[in-house]
Structures are given as C-alpha cells and as structure tokens.
Protein backbone atom coordinates (compact mmCIF):
# COMPACT_ATOMS: atom_id res chain seq x y z
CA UNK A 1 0.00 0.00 0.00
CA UNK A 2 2.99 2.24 -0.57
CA UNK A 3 3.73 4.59 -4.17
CA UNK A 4 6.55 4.55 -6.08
CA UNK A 5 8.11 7.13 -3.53
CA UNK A 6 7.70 4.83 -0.54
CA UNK A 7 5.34 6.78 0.73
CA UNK A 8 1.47 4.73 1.97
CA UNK A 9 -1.36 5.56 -0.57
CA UNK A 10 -3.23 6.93 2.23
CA UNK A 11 -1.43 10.26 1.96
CA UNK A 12 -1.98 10.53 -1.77
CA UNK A 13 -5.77 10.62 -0.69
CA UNK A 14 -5.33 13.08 2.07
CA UNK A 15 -2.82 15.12 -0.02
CA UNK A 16 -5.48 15.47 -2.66
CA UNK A 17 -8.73 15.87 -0.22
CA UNK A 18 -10.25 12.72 -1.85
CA UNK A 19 -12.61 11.25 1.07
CA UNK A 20 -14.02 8.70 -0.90
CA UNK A 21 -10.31 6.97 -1.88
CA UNK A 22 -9.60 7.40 1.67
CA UNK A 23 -11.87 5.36 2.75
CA UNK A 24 -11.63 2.63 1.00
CA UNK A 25 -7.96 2.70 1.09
CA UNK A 26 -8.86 2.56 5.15
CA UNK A 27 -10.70 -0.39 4.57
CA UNK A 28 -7.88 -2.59 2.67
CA UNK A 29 -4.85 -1.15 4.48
CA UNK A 30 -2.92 -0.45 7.68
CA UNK A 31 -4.45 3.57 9.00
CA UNK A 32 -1.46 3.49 10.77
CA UNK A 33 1.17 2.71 8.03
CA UNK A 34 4.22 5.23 8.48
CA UNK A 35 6.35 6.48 5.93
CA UNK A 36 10.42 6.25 6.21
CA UNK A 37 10.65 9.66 8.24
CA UNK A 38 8.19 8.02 10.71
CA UNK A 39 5.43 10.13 9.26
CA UNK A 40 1.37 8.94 9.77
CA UNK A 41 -1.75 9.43 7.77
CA UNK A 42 -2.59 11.25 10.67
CA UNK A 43 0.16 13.65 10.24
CA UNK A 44 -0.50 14.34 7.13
CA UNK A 45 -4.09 15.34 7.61
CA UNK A 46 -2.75 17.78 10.76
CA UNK A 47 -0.37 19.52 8.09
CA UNK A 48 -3.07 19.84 5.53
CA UNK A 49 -5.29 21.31 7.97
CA UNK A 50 -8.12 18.97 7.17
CA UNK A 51 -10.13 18.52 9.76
CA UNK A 52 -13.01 16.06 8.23
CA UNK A 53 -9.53 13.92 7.01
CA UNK A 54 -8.24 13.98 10.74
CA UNK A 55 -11.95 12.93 12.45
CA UNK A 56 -12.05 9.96 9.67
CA UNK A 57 -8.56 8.76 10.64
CA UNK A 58 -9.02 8.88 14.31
CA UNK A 59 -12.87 6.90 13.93
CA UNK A 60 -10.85 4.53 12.13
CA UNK A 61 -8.50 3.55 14.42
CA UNK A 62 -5.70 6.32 13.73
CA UNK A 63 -2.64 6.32 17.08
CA UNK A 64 -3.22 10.30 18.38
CA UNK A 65 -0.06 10.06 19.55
CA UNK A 66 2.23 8.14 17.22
CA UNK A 67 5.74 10.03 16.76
CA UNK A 68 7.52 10.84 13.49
CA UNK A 69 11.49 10.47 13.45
CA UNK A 70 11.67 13.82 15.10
CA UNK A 71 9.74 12.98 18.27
CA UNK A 72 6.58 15.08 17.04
CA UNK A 73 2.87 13.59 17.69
CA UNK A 74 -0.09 14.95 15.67
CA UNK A 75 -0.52 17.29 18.30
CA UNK A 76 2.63 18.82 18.56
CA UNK A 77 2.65 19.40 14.68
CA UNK A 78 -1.50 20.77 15.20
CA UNK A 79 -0.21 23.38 17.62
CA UNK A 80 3.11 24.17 15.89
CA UNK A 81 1.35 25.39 12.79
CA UNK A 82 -1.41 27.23 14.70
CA UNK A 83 -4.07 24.54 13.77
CA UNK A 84 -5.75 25.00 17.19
CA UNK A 85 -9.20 23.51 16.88
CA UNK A 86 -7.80 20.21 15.50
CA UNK A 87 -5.44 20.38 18.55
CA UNK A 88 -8.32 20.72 20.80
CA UNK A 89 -10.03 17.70 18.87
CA UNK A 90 -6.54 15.68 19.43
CA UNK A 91 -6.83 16.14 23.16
CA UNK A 92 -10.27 15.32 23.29
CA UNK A 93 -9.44 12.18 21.56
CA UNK A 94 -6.57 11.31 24.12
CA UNK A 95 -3.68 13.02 22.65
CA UNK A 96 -1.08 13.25 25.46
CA UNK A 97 -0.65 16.73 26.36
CA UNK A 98 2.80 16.67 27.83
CA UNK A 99 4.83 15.20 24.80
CA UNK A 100 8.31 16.91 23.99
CA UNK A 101 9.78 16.23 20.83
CA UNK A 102 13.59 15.38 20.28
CA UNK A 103 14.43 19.05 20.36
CA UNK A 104 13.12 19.22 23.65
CA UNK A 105 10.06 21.36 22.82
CA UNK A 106 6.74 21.16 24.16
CA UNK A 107 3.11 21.76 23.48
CA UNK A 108 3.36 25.21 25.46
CA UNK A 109 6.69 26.58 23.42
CA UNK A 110 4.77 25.32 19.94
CA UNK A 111 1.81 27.40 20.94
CA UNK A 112 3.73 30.41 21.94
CA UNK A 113 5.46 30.17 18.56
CA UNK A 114 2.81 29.55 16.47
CA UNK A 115 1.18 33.50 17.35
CA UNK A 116 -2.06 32.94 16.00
CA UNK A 117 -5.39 34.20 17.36
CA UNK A 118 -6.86 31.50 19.95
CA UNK A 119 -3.94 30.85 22.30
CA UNK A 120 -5.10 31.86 24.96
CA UNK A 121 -7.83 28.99 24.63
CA UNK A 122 -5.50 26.50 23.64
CA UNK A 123 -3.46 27.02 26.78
CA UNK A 124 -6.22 26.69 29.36
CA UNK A 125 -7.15 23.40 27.20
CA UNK A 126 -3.42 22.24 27.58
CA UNK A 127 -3.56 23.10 31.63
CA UNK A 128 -7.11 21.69 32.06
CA UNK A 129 -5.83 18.59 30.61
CA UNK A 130 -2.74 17.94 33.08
CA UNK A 131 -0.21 19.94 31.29
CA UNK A 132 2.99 20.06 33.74
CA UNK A 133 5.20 23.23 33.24
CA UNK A 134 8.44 21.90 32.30
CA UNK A 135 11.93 23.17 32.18
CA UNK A 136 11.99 23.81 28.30
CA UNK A 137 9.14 26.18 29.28
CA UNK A 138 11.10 28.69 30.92
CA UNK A 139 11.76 30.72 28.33
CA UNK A 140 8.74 31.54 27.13
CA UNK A 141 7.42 34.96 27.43
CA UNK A 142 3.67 34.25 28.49
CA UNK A 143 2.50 37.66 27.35
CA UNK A 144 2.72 36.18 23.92
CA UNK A 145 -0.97 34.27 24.73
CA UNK A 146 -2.59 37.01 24.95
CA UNK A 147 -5.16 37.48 21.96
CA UNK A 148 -6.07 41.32 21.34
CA UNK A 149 -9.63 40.39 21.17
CA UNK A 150 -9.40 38.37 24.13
CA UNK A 151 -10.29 40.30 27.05
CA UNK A 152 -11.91 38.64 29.35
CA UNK A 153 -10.78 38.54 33.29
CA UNK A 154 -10.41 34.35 33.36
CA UNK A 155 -8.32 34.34 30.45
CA UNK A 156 -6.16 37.42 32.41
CA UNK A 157 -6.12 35.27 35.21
CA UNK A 158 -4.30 32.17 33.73
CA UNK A 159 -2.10 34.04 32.16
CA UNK A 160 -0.79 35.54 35.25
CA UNK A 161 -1.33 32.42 36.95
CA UNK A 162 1.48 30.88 34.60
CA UNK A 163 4.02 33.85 34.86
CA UNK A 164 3.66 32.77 38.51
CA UNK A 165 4.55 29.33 37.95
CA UNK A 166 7.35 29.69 35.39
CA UNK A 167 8.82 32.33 38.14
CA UNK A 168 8.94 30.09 40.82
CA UNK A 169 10.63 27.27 38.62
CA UNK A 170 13.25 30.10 37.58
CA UNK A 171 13.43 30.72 41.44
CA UNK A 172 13.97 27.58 42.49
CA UNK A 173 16.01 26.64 39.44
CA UNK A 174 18.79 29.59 40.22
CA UNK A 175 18.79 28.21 44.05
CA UNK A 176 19.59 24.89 42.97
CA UNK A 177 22.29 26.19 40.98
C-alpha cells in the first residue's frame, strides 16, 4: 500500500482531499502505516489542515499520539502550525498533552510560537488537561498568549497564573544552581 516514492497511498488521498479513496484505502490497508521519516496518515491530515480527514482517521483507528522520526505527535505538529481547533479535537481524543519532541520542545513553546489568534484557549485546554510546566518552558514569554480580542478577566487570570509558575521554577532553578 505504498507509491513509487515509498510513501502509503493513504497520503496521496489526504494530499489530494479525496474522502471517498480514503476510505476505501482505510478499509484494505494499515491507517497506521508510516512512511520512512516516521510520518502517519494522521500527520498528514494535521499539516493539511483537514479537519473532516483527521476525524475519519481517528474513527478509524488512527494512534493520536504516534511520533515521526523527530519525536513530534499529531498534536505537537496541530499546535506548531497554529491549527488549534484540531489540537483541541486531538486532546479530546486522548492526545497526550505533555509530549516533547527530540528538540526538547513542548506543546506550550509550539503554541507560543505559532502567534495565531486563539492561544489563549488552547493554553487553558493544555492546563485543564494535566499539562505540567516543564523546564523547556522557561523561556517563554507568556504575554505572547494574549489574543487582542481576548479580554476577558479568566483568560487574564491564567495568564498571570502561569508567569507565577514559570517564576517560581526560575526561582527555584537559580537556588539549585
């Protein structure tokens, strides 16, 4: 079930936003066939954006939290390109939250980076869910969350609530040291 490229079939389908060839490729084949860079149909659909493509993989038995050669799940590559409400629908579906790819960056740094409108949302998702501050977090200037249009007082709140925590790591960090 692979092209001429090595890649599965599966992505051809996604690639091309061709529903009907996906499923039926579903039906005769693996959902969860990788390519060589460790890359999943999955993947694929998280990249493209596609969010009908990522709720037909998942129903059909696709791993939320397979990793590619560079340590990144689904999720991770959702929230690095800003794709926020397939994020949310990863975590809902049991995407682990506190994943950290080979580089050593985490959900939190991908969503800081990403600077699109909804981060603020994304992060009380990530929190709610049993995201754990970690060390690779430090660094992150928290005032990047905040959406212009956001202004309500709960969103304020967890914002400040995390420069709190990611001071008292740095505190207790630099007393360690």
């Amino acid at each position: 079930m692979f092209d001429a490229n090595g890649e599965p079939l599966l992505f051809t389908a996604i690639v091309n936003g061709d529903m009907e060839t996906l499923s039926f490729l579903i039906c005769h084949s693996d959902v969860n066939l990788a390519s060589e860079d460790g890359r999943t149909a999955l993947m694929i659909a998280v990249e493209m954006n596609d969010m009908s493509m990522v709720k037909k993989l998942i129903k059909s038995g696709a791993r939320v939290d397979s990793k590619d050669n560079s340590g990144k799940t689904p999720l991770l590559l959702a929230l690095e390109n800003g794709n926020f409400n397939i994020a949310e629908y990863l975590i809902k579906h049991g995407s682990d939250v506190n994943e950290v790819d080979h580089l050593g960056q985490s959900a939190l740094s991908f969503v800081a980076n990403a600077d699109c409108y909804g981060s603020t949302k994304i992060v009380k998702i990530l929190l709610c869910c049993g995201y754990v501050l970690k060390d690779c977090d430090s660094w992150l200037c928290l005032d990047s969350f905040t959406d212009n249009k956001t202004k309500e007082s709960k969103y304020r709140n967890l914002i400040h609530k995390l420069k709190q925590s990611l001071k008292i790591m740095s505190n207790s960090k630099s007393k360690i040291l």
